[in-house]
Protein backbone atom coordinates (compact mmCIF):
# COMPACT_ATOMS: atom_id res chain seq x y z
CA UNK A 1 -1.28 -7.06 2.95
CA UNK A 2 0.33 -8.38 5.93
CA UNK A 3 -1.07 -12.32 5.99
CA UNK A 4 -0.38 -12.42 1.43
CA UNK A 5 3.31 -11.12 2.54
CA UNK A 6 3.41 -13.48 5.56
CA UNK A 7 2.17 -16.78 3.26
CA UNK A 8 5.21 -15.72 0.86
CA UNK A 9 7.51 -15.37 3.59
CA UNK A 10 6.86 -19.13 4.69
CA UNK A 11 6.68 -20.64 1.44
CA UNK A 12 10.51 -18.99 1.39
CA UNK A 13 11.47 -21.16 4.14
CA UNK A 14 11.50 -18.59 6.55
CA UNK A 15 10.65 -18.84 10.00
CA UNK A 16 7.75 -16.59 10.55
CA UNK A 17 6.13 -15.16 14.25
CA UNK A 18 3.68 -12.69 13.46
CA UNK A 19 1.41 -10.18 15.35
CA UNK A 20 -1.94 -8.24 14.94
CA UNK A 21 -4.89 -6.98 16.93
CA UNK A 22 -7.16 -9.39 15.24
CA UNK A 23 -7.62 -12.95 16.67
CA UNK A 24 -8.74 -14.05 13.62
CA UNK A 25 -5.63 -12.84 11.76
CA UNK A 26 -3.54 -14.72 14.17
CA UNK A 27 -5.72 -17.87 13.60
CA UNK A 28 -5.63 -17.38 9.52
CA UNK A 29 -1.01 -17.35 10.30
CA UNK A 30 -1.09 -20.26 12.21
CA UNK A 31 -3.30 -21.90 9.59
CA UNK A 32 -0.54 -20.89 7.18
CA UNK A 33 2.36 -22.31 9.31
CA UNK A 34 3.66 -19.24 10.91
CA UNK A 35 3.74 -18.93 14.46
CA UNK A 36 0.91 -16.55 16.36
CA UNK A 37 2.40 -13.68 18.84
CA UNK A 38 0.73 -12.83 22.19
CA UNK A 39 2.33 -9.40 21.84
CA UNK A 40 4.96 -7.57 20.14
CA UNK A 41 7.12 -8.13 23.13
CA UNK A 42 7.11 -11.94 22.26
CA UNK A 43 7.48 -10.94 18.45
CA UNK A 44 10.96 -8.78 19.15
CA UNK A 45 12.19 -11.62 21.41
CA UNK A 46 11.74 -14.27 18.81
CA UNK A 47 13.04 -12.15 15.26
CA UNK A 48 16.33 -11.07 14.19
CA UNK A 49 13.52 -9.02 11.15
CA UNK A 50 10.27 -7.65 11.33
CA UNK A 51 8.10 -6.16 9.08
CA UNK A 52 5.74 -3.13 10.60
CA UNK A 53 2.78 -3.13 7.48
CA UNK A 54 0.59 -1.10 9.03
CA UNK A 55 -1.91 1.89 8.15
CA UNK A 56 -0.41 5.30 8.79
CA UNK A 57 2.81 6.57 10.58
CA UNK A 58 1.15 7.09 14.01
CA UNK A 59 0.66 3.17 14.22
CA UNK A 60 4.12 2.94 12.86
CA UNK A 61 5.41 4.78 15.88
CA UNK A 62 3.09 3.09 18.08
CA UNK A 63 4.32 -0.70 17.29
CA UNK A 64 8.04 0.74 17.06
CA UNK A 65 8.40 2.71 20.10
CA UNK A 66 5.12 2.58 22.01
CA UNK A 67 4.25 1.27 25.15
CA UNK A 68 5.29 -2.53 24.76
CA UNK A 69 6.81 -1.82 21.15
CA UNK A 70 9.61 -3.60 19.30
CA UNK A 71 11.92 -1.26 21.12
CA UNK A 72 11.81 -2.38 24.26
CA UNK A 73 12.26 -6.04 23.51
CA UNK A 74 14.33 -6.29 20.23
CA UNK A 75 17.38 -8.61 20.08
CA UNK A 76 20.62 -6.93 19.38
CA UNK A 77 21.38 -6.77 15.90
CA UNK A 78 17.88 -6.75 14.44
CA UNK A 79 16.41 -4.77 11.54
CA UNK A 80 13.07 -3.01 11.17
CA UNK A 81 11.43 -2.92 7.97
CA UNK A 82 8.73 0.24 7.42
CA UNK A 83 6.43 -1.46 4.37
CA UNK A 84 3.83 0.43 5.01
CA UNK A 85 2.99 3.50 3.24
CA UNK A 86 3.06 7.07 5.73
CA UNK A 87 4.46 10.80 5.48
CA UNK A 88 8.63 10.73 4.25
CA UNK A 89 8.86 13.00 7.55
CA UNK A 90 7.22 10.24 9.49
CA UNK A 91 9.73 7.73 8.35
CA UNK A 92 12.71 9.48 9.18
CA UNK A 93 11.14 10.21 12.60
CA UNK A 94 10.78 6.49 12.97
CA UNK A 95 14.44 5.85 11.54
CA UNK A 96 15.76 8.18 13.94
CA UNK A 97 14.40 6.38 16.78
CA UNK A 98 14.79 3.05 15.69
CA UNK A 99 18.90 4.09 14.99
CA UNK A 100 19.10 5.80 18.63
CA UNK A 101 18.85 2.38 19.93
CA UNK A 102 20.85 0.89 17.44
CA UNK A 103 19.19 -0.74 15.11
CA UNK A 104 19.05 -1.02 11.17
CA UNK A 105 15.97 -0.03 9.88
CA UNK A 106 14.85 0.02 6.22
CA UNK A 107 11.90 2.39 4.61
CA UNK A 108 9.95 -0.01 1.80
CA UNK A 109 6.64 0.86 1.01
CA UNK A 110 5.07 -1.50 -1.58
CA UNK A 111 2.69 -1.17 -4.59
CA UNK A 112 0.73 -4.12 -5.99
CA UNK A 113 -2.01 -4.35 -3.78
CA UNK A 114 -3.39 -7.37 -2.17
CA UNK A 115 -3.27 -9.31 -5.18
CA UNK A 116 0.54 -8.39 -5.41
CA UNK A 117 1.31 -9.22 -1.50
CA UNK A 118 -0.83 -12.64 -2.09
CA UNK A 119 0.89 -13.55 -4.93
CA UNK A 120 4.76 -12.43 -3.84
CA UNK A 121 5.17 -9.67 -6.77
CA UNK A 122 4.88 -6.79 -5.04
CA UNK A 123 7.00 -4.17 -6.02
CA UNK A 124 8.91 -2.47 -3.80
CA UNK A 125 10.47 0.87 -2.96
CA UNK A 126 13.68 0.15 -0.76
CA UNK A 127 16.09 2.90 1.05
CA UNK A 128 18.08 1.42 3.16
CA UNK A 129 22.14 1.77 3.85
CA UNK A 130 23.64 -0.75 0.84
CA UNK A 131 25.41 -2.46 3.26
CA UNK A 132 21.97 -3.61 5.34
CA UNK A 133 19.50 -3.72 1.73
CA UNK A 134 21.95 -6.52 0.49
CA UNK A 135 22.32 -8.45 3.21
CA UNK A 136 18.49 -8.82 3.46
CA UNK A 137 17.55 -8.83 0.05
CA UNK A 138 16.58 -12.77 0.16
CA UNK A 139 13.76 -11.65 2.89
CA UNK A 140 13.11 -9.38 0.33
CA UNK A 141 12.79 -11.05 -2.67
CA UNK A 142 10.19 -13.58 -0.73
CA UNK A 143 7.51 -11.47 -0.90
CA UNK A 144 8.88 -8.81 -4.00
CA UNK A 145 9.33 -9.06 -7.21
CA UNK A 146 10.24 -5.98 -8.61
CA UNK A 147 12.67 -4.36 -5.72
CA UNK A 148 14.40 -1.08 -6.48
CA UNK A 149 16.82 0.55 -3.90
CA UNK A 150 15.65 4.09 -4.44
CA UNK A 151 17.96 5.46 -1.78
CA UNK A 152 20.65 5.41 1.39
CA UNK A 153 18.19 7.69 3.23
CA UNK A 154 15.11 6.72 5.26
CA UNK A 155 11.98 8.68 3.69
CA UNK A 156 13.13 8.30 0.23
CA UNK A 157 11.24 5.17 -0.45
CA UNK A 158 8.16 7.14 1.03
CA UNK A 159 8.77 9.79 -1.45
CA UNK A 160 8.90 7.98 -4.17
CA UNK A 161 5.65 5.66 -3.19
CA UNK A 162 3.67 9.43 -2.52
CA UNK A 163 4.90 10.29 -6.51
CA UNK A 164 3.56 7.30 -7.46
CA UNK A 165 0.26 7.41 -5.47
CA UNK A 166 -0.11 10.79 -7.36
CA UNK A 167 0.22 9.36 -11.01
CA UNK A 168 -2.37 6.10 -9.54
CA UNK A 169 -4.51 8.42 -7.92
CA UNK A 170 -4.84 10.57 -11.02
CA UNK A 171 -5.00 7.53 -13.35
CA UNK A 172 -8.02 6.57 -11.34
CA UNK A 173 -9.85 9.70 -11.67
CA UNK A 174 -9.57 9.92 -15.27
CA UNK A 175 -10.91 6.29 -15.85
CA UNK A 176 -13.73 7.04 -13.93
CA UNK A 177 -14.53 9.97 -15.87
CA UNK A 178 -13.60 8.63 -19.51
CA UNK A 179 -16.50 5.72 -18.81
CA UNK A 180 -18.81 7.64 -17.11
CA UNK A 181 -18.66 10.00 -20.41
CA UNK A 182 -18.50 7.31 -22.77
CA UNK A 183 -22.01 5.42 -21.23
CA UNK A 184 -23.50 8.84 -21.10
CA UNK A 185 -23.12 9.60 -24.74
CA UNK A 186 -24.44 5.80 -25.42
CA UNK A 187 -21.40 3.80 -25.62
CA UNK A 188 -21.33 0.37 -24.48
CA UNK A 189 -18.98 -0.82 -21.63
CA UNK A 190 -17.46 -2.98 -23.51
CA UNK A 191 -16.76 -1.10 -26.63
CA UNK A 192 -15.10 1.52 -24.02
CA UNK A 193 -13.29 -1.19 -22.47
CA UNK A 194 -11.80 -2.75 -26.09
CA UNK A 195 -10.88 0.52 -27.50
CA UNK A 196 -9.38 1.61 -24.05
CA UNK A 197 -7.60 -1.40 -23.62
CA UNK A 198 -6.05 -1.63 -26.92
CA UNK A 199 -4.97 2.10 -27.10
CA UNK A 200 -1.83 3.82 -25.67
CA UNK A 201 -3.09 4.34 -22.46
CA UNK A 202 -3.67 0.76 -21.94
CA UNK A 203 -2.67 -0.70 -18.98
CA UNK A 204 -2.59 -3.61 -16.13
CA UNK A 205 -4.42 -0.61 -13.91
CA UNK A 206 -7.05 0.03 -16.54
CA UNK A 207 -8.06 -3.23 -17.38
CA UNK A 208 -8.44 -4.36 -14.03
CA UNK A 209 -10.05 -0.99 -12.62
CA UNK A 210 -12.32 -1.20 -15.72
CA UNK A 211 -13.49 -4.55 -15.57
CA UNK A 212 -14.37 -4.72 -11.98
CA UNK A 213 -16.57 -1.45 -12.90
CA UNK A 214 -18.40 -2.97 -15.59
CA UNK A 215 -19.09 -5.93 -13.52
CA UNK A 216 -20.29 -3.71 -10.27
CA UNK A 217 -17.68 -5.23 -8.28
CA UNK A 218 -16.93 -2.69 -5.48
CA UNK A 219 -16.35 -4.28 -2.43
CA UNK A 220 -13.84 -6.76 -0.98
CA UNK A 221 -11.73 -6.70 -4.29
CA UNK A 222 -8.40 -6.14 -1.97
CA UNK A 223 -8.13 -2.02 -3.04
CA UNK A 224 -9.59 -0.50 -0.62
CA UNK A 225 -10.70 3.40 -0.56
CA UNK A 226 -9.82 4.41 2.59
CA UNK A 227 -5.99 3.19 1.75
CA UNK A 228 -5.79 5.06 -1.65
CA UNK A 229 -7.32 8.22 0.16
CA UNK A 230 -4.89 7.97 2.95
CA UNK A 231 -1.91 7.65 0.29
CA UNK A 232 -3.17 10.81 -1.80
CA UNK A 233 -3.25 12.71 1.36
CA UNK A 234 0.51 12.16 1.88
CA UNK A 235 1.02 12.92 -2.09
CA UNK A 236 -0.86 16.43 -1.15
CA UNK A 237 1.15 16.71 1.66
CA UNK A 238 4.25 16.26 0.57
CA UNK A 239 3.60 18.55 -2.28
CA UNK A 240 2.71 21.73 -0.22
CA UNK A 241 5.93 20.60 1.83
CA UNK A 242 8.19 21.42 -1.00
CA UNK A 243 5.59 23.94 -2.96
CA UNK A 244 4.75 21.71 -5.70
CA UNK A 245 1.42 22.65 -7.90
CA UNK A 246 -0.55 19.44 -7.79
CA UNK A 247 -3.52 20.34 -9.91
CA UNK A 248 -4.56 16.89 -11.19
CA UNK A 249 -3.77 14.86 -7.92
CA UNK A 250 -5.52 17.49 -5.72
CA UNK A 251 -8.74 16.96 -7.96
CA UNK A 252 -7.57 13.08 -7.73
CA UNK A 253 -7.91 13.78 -4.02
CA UNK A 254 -10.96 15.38 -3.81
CA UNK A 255 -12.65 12.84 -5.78
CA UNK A 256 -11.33 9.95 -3.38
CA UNK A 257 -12.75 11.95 -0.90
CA UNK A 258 -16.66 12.72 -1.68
CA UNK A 259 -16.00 8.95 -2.63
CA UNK A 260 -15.00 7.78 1.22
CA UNK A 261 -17.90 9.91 2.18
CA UNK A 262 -20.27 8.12 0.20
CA UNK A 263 -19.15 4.79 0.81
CA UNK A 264 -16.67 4.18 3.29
CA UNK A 265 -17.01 0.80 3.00
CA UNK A 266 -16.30 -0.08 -0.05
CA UNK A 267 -13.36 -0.49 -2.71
CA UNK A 268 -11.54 2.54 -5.36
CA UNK A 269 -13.47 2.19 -7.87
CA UNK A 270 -16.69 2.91 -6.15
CA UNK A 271 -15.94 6.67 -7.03
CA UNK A 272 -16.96 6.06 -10.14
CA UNK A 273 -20.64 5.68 -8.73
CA UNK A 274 -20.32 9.20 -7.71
CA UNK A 275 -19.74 10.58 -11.14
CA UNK A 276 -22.79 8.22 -12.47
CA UNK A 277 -25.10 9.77 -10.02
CA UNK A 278 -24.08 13.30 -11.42
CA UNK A 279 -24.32 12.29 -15.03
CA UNK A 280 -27.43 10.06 -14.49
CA UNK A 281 -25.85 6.86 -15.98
CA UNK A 282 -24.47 3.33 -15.20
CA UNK A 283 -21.48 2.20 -16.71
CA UNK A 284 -22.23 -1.89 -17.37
CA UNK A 285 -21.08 -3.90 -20.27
């Protein structure tokens, strides 16, 4: 997500320093244009706005306030920006400590993938003081397309971002188990996929989750399982935080995780190999 957001964010005209663990991450920005960090020290030194797109809120924390994080080094008058997806409690816990030092921090998680952060359409999920979303909204709009400001109040773009995971999560699982029922009762793939995709339920999600099932594409296809796992856990938990019955996303959930069991490696829609196993089928074209 990072180096497809980081590509946009150059092509903008933006001057971009970047850092990750990875050498070879740091080799692919420089490649791009942007310039390579040697630590997040150097990275808060040299930006007035940094991105933190990350896994889960205890790396969030980490890079904002850890040993050596942007804290420590950030130029007066910067702004933080939380794209990654983690708990609504986490991100206020971040904002808090990011504001105790004076800061401006906004909470945007993004949907859209890889293919979205590659391609600069990302949409995005922004809660932020007015004041501080508009007068950044050009950094923005270089790697969204779609950018609502949900909210005043860091964790609100969280919250929204765990709804949606709920509806894609459960979206997911019902795919899965349409084809798996359709190819066990004979159907073709692609008569599923033509019906499917010209009915009301047709969708961007379905035919791309669909095709790349019917053509056994399951890894390295920029979705993967561990991240949709991670983001249904954070649905679940934010759902026994304010006692909301979650009966399709918790199955959603459970299915997501016999799937990261079963192949940790790989990409969403490998789930659906789990239900083939049970029924004794293979949905192909």
């Amino acid at each position: 997500m990072g180096i497809g957001m980081a590509k946009n964010l150059i092509a903008g005209g933006f001057e971009l320093t970047g850092f990750d663990l990875r050498a070879e991450r740091l080799e692919m920005l420089k490649a791009l244009g942007g310039i390579p960090a040697d630590s997040l020290k150097t990275l808060a030194e040299s930006a007035d706005f940094i991105f933190v797109m990350v896994l889960n809120g205890t790396q969030v924390m980490e890079v904002v306030a850890g040993e050596g994080g942007l804290l420590h080094s950030l130029k007066p008058g910067s702004t933080i920006d939380v794209s990654a997806t983690i708990e609504p409690k986490e991100m206020r816990a971040v904002a808090e400590v990011i504001k105790a030092k004076g800061f401006d921090v906004i909470d945007s998680p993004v949907s859209g993938g890889k293919s979205g952060a590659e391609n600069g359409t990302l949409t995005m999920m922004v809660a932020a003081k007015k004041a501080v979303y508009e007068a950044h909204l050009d950094v923005l709009k270089a790697v969204g397309e779609k950018i609502f400001h949900v909210g005043e109040e860091a964790g609100v773009g969280q919250t929204v971002k765990a709804s949606l995971q709920a509806l894609i999560g459960a979206s997911f699982a019902a795919i899965f188990e349409s084809l798996v029922l359709g190819s066990k009762a004979g159907v073709s793939g692609e008569t599923l996929y033509e019906v499917f995709g010209a009915s009301g339920v047709s969708s961007p999600l379905f035919l791309n989750c669909a095709k790349l099932i019917l053509d056994r594409k399951f890894k390295n296809t920029g979705s993967h399982i561990g991240t949709m796992h991670k983001d249904l856990g954070i649905s679940m938990a934010l759902a026994k935080e304010k006692g909301v019955a979650m009966f399709t996303t918790s199955a959603a959930y459970e299915l997501f995780q016999s799937g990261i069991s079963l192949f940790p490696e790989e990409d969403n829609w490998a789930c659906v190999k789990l239900l083939e196993q049970i029924a004794s089928t293979e949905v192909t074209w």
